[in-house]
C-alpha atoms as a PDB file:
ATOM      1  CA  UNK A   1       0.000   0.000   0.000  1.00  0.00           C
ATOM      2  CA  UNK A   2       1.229   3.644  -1.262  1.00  0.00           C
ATOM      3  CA  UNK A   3       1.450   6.406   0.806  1.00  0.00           C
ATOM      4  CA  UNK A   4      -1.290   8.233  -0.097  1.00  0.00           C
ATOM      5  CA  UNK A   5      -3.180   5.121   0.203  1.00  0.00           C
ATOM      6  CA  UNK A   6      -2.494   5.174   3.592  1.00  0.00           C
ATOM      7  CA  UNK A   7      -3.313   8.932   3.544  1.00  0.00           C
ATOM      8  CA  UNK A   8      -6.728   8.189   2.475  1.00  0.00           C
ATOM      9  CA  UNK A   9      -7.655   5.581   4.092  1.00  0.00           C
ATOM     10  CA  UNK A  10      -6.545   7.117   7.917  1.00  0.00           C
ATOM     11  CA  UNK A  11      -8.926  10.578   6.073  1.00  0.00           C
ATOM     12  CA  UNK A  12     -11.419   8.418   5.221  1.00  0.00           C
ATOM     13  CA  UNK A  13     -11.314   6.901   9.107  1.00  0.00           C
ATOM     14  CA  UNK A  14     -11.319  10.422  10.455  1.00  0.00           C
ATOM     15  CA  UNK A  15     -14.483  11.678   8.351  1.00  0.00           C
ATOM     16  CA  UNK A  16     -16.614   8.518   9.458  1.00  0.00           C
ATOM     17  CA  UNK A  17     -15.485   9.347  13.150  1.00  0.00           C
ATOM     18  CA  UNK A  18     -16.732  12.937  12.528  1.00  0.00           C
ATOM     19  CA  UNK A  19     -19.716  11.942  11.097  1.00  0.00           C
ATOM     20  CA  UNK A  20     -20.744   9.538  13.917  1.00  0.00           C
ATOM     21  CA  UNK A  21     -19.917  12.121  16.445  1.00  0.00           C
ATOM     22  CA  UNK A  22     -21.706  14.665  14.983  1.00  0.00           C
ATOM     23  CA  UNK A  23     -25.007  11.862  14.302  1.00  0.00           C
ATOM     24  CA  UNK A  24     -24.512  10.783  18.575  1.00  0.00           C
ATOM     25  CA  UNK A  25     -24.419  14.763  19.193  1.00  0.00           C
ATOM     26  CA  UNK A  26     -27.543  15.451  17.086  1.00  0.00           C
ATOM     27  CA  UNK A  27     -29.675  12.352  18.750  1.00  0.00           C
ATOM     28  CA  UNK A  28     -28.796  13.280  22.133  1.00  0.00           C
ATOM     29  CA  UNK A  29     -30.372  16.900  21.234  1.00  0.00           C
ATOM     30  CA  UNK A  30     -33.731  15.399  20.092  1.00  0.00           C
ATOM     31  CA  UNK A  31     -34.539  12.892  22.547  1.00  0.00           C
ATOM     32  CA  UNK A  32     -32.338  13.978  25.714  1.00  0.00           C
ATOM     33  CA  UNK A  33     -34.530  15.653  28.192  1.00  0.00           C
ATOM     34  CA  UNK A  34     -34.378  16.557  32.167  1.00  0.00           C
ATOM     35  CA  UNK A  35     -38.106  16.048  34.227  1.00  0.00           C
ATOM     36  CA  UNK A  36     -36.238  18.390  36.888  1.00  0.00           C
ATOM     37  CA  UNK A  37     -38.625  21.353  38.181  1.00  0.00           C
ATOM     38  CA  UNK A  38     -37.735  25.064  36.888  1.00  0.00           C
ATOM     39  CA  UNK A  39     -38.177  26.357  40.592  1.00  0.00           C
ATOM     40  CA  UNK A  40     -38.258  22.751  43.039  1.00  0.00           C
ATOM     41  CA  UNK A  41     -40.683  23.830  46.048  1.00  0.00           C
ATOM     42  CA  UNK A  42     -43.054  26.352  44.116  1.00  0.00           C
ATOM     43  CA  UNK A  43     -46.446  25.911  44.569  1.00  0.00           C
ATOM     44  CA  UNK A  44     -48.714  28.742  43.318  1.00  0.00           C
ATOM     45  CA  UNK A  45     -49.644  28.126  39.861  1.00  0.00           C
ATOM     46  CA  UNK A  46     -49.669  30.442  37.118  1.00  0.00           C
ATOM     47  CA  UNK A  47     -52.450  31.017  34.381  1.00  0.00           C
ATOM     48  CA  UNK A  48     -50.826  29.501  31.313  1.00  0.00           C
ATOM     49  CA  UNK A  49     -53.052  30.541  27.910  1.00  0.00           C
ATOM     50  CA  UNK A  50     -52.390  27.816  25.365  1.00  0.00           C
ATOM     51  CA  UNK A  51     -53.982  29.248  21.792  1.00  0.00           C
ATOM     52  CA  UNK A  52     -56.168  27.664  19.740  1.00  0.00           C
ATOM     53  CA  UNK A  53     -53.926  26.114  17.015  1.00  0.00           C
ATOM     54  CA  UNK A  54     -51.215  26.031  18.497  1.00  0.00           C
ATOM     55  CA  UNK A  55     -48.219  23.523  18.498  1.00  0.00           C
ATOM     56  CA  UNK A  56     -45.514  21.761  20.085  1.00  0.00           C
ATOM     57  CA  UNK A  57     -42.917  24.422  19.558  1.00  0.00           C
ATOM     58  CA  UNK A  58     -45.298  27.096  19.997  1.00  0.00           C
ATOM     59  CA  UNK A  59     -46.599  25.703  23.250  1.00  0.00           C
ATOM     60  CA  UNK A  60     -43.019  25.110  24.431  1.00  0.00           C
ATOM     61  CA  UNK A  61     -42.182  28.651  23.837  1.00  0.00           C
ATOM     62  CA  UNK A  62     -44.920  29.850  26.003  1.00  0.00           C
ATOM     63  CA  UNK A  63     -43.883  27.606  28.602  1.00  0.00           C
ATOM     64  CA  UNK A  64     -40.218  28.649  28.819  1.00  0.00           C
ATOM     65  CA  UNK A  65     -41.472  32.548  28.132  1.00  0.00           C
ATOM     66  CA  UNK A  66     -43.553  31.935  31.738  1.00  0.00           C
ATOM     67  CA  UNK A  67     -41.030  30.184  33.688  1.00  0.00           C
ATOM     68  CA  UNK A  68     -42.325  27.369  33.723  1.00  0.00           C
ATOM     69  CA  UNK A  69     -39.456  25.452  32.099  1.00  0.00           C
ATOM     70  CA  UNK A  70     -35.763  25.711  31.842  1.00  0.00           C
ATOM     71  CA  UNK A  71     -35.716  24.717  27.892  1.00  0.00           C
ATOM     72  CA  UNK A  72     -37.818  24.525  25.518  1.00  0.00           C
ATOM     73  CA  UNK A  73     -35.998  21.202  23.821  1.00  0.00           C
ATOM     74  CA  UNK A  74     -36.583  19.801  26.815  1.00  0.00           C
ATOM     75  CA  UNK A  75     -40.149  19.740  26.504  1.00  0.00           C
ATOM     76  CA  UNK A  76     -40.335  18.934  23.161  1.00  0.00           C
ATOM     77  CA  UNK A  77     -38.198  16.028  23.115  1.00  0.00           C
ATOM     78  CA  UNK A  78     -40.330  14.696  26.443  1.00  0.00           C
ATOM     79  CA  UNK A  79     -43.327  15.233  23.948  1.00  0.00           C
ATOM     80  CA  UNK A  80     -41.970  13.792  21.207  1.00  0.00           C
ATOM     81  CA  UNK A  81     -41.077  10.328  23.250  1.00  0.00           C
ATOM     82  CA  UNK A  82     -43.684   9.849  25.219  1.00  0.00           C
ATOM     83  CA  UNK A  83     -46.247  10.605  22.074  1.00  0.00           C
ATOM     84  CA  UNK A  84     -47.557  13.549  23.560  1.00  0.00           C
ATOM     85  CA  UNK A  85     -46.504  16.426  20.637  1.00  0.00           C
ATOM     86  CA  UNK A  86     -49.864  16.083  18.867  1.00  0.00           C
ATOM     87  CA  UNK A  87     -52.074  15.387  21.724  1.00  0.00           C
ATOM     88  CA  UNK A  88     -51.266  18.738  23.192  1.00  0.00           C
ATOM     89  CA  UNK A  89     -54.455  20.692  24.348  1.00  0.00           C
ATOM     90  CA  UNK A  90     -55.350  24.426  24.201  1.00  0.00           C
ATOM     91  CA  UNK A  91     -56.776  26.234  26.589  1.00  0.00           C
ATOM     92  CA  UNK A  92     -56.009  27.976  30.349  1.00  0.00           C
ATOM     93  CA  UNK A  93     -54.121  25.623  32.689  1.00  0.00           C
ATOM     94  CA  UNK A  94     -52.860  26.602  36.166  1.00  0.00           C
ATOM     95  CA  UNK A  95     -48.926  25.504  35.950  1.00  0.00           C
ATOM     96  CA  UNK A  96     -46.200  26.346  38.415  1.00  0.00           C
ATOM     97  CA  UNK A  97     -42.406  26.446  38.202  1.00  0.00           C
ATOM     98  CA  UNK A  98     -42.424  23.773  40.665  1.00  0.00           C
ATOM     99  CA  UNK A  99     -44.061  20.972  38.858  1.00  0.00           C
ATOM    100  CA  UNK A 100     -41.914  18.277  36.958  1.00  0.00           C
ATOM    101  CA  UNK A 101     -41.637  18.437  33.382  1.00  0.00           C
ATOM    102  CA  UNK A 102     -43.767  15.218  32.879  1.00  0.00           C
ATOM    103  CA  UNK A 103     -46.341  16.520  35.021  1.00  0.00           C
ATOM    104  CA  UNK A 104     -46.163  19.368  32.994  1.00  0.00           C
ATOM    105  CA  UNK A 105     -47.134  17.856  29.890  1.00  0.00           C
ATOM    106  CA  UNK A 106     -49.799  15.298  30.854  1.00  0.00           C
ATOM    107  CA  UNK A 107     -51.892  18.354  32.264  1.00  0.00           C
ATOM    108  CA  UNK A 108     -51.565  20.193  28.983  1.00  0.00           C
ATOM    109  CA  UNK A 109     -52.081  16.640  27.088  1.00  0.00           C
ATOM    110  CA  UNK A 110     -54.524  15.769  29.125  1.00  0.00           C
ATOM    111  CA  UNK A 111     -56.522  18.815  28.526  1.00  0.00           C
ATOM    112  CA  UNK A 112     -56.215  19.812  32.809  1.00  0.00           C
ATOM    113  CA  UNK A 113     -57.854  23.293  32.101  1.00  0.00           C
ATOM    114  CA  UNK A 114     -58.442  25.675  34.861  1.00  0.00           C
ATOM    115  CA  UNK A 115     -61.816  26.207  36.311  1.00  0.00           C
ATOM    116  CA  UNK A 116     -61.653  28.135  39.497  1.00  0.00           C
ATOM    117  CA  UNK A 117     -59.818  30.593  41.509  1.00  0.00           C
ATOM    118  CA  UNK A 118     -59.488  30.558  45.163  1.00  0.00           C
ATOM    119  CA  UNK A 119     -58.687  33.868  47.012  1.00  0.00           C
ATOM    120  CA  UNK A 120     -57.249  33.975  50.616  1.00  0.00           C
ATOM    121  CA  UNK A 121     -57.224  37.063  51.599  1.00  0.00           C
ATOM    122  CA  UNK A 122     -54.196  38.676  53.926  1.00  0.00           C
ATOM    123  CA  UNK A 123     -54.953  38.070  57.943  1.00  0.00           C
ATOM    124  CA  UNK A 124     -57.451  35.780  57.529  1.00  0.00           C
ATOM    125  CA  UNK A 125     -57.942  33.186  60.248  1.00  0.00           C
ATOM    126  CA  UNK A 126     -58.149  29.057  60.004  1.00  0.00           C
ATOM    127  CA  UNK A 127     -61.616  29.675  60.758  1.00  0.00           C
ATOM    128  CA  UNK A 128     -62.501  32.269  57.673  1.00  0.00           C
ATOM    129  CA  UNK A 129     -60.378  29.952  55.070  1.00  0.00           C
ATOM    130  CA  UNK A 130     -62.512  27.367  56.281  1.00  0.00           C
ATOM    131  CA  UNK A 131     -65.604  29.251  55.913  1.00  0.00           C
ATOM    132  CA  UNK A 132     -64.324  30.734  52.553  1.00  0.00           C
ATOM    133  CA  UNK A 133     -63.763  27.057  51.597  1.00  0.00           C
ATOM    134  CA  UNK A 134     -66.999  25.836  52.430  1.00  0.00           C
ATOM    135  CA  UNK A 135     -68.891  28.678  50.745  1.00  0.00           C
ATOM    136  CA  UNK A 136     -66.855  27.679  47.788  1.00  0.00           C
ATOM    137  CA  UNK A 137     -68.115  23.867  48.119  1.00  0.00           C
ATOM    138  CA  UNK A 138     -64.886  23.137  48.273  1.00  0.00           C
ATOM    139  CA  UNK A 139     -65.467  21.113  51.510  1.00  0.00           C
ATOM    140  CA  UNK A 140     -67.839  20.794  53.818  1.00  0.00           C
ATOM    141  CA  UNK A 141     -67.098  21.909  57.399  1.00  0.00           C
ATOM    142  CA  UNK A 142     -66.871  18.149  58.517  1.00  0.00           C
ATOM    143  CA  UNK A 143     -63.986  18.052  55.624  1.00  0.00           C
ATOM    144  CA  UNK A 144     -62.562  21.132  56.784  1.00  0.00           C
ATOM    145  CA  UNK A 145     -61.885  19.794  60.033  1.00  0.00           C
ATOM    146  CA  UNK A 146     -60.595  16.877  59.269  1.00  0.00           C
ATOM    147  CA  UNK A 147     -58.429  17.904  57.131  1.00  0.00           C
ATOM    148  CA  UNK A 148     -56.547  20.295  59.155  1.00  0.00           C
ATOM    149  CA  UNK A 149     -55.923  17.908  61.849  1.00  0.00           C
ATOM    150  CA  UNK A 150     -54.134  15.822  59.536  1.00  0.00           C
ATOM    151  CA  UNK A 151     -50.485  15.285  60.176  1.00  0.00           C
ATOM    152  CA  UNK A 152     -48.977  17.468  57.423  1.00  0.00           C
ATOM    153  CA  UNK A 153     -45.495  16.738  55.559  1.00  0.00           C
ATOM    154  CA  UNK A 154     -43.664  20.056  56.632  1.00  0.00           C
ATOM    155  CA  UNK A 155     -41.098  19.492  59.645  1.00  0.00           C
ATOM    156  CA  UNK A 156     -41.461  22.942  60.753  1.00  0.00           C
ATOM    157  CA  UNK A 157     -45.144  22.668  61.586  1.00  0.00           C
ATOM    158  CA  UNK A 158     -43.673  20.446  64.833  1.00  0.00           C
ATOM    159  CA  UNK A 159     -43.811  23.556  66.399  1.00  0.00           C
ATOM    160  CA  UNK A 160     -46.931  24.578  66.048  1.00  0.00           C
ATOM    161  CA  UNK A 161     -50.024  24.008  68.685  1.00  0.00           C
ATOM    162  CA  UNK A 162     -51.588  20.526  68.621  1.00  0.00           C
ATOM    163  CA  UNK A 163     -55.598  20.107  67.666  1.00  0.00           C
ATOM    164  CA  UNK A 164     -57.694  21.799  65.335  1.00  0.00           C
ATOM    165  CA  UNK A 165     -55.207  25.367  65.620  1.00  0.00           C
ATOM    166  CA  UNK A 166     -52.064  23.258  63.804  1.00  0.00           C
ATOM    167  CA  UNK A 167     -52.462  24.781  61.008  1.00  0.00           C
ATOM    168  CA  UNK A 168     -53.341  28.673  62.098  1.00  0.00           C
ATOM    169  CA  UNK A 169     -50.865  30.753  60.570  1.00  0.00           C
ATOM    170  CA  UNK A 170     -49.347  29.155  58.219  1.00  0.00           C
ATOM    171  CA  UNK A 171     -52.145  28.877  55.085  1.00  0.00           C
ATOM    172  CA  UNK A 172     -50.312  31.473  53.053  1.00  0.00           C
ATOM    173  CA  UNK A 173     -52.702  34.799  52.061  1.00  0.00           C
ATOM    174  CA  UNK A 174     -52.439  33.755  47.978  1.00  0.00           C
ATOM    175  CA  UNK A 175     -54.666  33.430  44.991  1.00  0.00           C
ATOM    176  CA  UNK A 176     -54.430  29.874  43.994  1.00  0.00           C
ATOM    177  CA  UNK A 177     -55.450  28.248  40.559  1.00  0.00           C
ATOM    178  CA  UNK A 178     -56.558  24.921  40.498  1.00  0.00           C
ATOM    179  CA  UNK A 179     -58.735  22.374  38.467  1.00  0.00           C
ATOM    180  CA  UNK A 180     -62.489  21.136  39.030  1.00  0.00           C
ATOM    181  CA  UNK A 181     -61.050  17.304  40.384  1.00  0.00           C
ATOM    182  CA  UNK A 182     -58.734  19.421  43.104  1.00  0.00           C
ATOM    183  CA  UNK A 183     -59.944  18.605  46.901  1.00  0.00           C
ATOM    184  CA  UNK A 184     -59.572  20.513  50.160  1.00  0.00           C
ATOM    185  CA  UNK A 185     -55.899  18.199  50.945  1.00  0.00           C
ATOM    186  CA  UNK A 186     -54.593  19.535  47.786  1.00  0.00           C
ATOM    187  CA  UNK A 187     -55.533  23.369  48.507  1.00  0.00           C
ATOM    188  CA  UNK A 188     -54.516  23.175  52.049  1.00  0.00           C
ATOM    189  CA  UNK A 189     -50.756  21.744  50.745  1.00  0.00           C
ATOM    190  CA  UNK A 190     -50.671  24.329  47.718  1.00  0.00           C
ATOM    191  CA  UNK A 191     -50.570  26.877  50.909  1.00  0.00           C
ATOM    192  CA  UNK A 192     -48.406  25.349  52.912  1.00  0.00           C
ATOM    193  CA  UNK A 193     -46.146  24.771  50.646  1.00  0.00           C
ATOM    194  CA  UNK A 194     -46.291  28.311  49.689  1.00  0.00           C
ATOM    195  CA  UNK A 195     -45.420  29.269  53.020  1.00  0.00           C
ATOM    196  CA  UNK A 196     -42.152  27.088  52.871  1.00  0.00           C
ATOM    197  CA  UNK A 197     -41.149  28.879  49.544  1.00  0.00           C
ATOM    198  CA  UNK A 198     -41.760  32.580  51.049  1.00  0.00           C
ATOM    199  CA  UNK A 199     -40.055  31.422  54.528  1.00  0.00           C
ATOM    200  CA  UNK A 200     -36.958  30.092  53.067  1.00  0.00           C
ATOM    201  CA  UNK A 201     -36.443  32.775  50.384  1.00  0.00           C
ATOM    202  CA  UNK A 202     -37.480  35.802  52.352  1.00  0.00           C
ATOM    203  CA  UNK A 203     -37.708  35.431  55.987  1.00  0.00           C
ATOM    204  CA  UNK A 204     -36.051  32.282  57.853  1.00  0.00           C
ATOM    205  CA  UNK A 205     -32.584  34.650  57.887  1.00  0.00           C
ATOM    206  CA  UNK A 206     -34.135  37.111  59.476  1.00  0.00           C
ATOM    207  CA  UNK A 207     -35.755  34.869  62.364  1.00  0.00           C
ATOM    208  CA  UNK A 208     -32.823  32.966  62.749  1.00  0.00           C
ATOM    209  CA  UNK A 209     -30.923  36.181  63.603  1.00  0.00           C
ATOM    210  CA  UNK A 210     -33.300  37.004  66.133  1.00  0.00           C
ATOM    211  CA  UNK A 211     -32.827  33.643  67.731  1.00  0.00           C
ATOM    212  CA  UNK A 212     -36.881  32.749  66.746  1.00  0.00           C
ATOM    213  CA  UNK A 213     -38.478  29.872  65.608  1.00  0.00           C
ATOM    214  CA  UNK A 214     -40.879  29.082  63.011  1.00  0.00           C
ATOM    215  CA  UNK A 215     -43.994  29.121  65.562  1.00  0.00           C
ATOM    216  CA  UNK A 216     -42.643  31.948  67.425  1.00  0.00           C
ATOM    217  CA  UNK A 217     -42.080  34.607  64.107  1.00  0.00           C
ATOM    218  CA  UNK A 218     -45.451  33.036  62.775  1.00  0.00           C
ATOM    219  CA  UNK A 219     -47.351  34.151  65.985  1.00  0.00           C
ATOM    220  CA  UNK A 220     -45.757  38.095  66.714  1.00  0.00           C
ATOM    221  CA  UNK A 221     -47.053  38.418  62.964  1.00  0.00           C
ATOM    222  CA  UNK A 222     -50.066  37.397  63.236  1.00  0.00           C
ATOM    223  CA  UNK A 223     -50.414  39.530  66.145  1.00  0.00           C
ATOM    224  CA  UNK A 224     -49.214  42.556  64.191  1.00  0.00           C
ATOM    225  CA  UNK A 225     -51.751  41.518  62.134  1.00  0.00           C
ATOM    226  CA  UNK A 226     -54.710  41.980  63.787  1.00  0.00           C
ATOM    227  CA  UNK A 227     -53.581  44.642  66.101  1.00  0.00           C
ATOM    228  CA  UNK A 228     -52.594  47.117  62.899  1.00  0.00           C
ATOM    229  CA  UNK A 229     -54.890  49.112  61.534  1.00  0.00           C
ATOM    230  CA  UNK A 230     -52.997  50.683  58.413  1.00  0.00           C
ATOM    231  CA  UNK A 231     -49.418  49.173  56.758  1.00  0.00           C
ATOM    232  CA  UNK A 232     -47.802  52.425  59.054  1.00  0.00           C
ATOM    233  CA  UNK A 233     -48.319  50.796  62.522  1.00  0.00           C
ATOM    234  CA  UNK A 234     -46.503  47.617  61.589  1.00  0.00           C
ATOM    235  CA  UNK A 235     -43.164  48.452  62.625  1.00  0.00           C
ATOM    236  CA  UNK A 236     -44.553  50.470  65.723  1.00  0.00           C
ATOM    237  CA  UNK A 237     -46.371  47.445  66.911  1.00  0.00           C
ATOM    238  CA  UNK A 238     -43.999  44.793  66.015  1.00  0.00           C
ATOM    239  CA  UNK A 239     -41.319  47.058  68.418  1.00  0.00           C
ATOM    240  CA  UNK A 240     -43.303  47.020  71.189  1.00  0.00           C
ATOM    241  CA  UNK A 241     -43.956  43.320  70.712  1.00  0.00           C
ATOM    242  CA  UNK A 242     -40.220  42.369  71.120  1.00  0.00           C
ATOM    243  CA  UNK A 243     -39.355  44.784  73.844  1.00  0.00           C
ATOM    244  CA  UNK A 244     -42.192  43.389  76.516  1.00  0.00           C
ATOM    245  CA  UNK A 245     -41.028  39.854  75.702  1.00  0.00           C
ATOM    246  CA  UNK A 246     -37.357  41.216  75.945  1.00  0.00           C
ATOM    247  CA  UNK A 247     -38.336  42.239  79.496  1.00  0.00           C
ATOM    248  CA  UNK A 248     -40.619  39.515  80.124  1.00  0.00           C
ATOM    249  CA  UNK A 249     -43.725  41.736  80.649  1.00  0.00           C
ATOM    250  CA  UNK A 250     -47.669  40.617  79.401  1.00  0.00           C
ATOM    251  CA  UNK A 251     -48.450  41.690  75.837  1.00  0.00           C
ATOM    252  CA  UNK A 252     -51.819  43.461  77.098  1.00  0.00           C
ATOM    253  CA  UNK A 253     -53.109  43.353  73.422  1.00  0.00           C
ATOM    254  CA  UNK A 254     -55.999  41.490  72.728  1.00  0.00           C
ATOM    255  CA  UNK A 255     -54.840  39.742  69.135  1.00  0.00           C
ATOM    256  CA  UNK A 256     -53.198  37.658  72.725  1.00  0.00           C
ATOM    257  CA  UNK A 257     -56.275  36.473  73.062  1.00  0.00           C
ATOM    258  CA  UNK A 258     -56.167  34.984  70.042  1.00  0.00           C
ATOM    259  CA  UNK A 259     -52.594  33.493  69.670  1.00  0.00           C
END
C-alpha cells in the first residue's frame, strides 16, 4: 500500500469518526430531556393561555417565556417520546415552576384546564379559610376539620399548637389556581407549601438572627396583624412586641387572646 493510500484511508477513518460524532451529538439533542422542576418547592400556579392552534414548539415557547421550564428542547423532546406532541391541548391551565416536566405535559395533554380561583385574603384566620372554603363547596365543614388535623409533611409545623389550631398561621394569604377534580388536601398543601417557599427565600434569615423559631415569628405576625390598623403601625407594633417579651412583661393586646 502507497502512501497516499495510507493517507486516504486514515482521512477516510477520520471523516466517518466525525460523522458519527456529529449523528450521537444530534440524537442526544432530540430525545435527551431533564423532568427536573424550573423552581423545586413552588407551589402557586400560574395562568398559562395555550392558543387555539397552536403547536408543540409554539406551546413550548410559552412555557419557557412563563417560567415554567428551563428549555424549551426539553419539553419537546419529552413530547416527542412519550407521544404527547400532537395530543397537546389548548386552553387555560394553572402551571407552576415547581411541577416536573412530565407533570407538565400530561396536564396540557390531558386537557387539565383551569376552572376556578381561590382567594385567601391577607390576615385571615383558620376559621374564615374554612368558611371561605366551604362557601366555595370546596369542603364541607366536617372536611374542613378533618383535614386540618391531619399530620402534614412540613417538619417545621412540629412547632406549632396541637388540635384543630395546627395549622393557624401558616395557610399562606395567595390566589391559587386549580382544576375542578382538586380537593380541600390539595388546597390546604398548595398553601403550605407556599409558606415554605416565602419562609426560606425571604424570611427564615431574618428569624434565625433574632434567635426565633418558626412558631414563634409566625405568631408576633399574626399579632401585628390583627392589632394594625394601616401598613404604618406595623413596625410600631412589632417594636413594642419584642421589647415586653425582651423584658418579660404581658403583651396586654388582645390579638393575645387569640394566639
Amino acid at each position: 500500500m502507497t502512501g497516499k493510500s495510507r493517507a486516504a484511508i486514515i482521512i477516510l477513518a477520520v471523516l466517518l469518526l466525525l460523522l458519527a460524532v456529529a449523528g450521537y451529538a444530534g440524537w442526544r439533542h432530540y430525545t435527551y430531556y431533564d423532568l427536573t422542576a424550573a423552581a423545586p418547592g413552588e407551589s402557586v400556579g400560574m395562568e398559562i393561555v395555550i392558543p387555539a392552534g397552536a403547536g408543540a414548539p409554539e406551546i413550548a415557547d410559552i412555557l419557557y417565556e412563563a417560567g415554567i421550564i428551563t428549555k424549551t428542547q426539553y419539553f419537546l423532546n419529552y413530547c416527542r417520546a412519550q407521544g404527547l406532541d400532537s395530543r397537546l391541548k389548548a386552553g387555560d391551565y394553572a402551571l407552576s415552576p415547581g411541577m416536573m416536566l412530565d407533570d407538565i405535559a400530561a396536564q396540557i395533554a390531558g386537557g387539565r384546564i383551569v376552572n376556578y380561583k381561590l382567594t385567601v385574603p391577607e390576615g385571615f384566620t383558620l376559621a374564615q379559610i374554612g368558611e371561605l372554603m366551604t362557601e366555595k363547596g370546596l369542603c364541607t365543614a366536617q372536611e374542613w376539620n378533618e383535614a386540618i388535623l391531619q399530620e402534614w409533611d412540613y417538619p417545621w409545623l412540629a412547632g406549632s399548637p396541637a388540635g384543630e389550631r395546627h395549622l393557624e398561621g401558616y395557610l399562606y394569604p395567595e390566589t391559587y389556581l386549580y382544576v375542578n377534580d382538586s380537593d380541600v388536601y390539595d388546597l390546604i398543601d398548595m398553601m403550605l407549601a407556599q409558606f415554605q417557599a416565602v419562609w426560606e427565600q425571604e424570611l427564615a434569615a431574618e428569624a434565625a438572627a433574632q434567635g426565633m423559631s418558626v412558631h414563634e415569628a409566625v405568631t408576633i405576625a399574626a399579632l401585628i396583624e390583627r392589632e394594625r390598623m394601616n401598613e404604618e403601625e406595623c413596625r410600631t407594633i412589632s417594636g413594642v412586641i419584642h421589647n415586653r417579651l425582651e423584658r418579660g412583661m404581658l403583651l396586654q393586646i388582645d390579638a393575645s387572646v387569640l394566639y
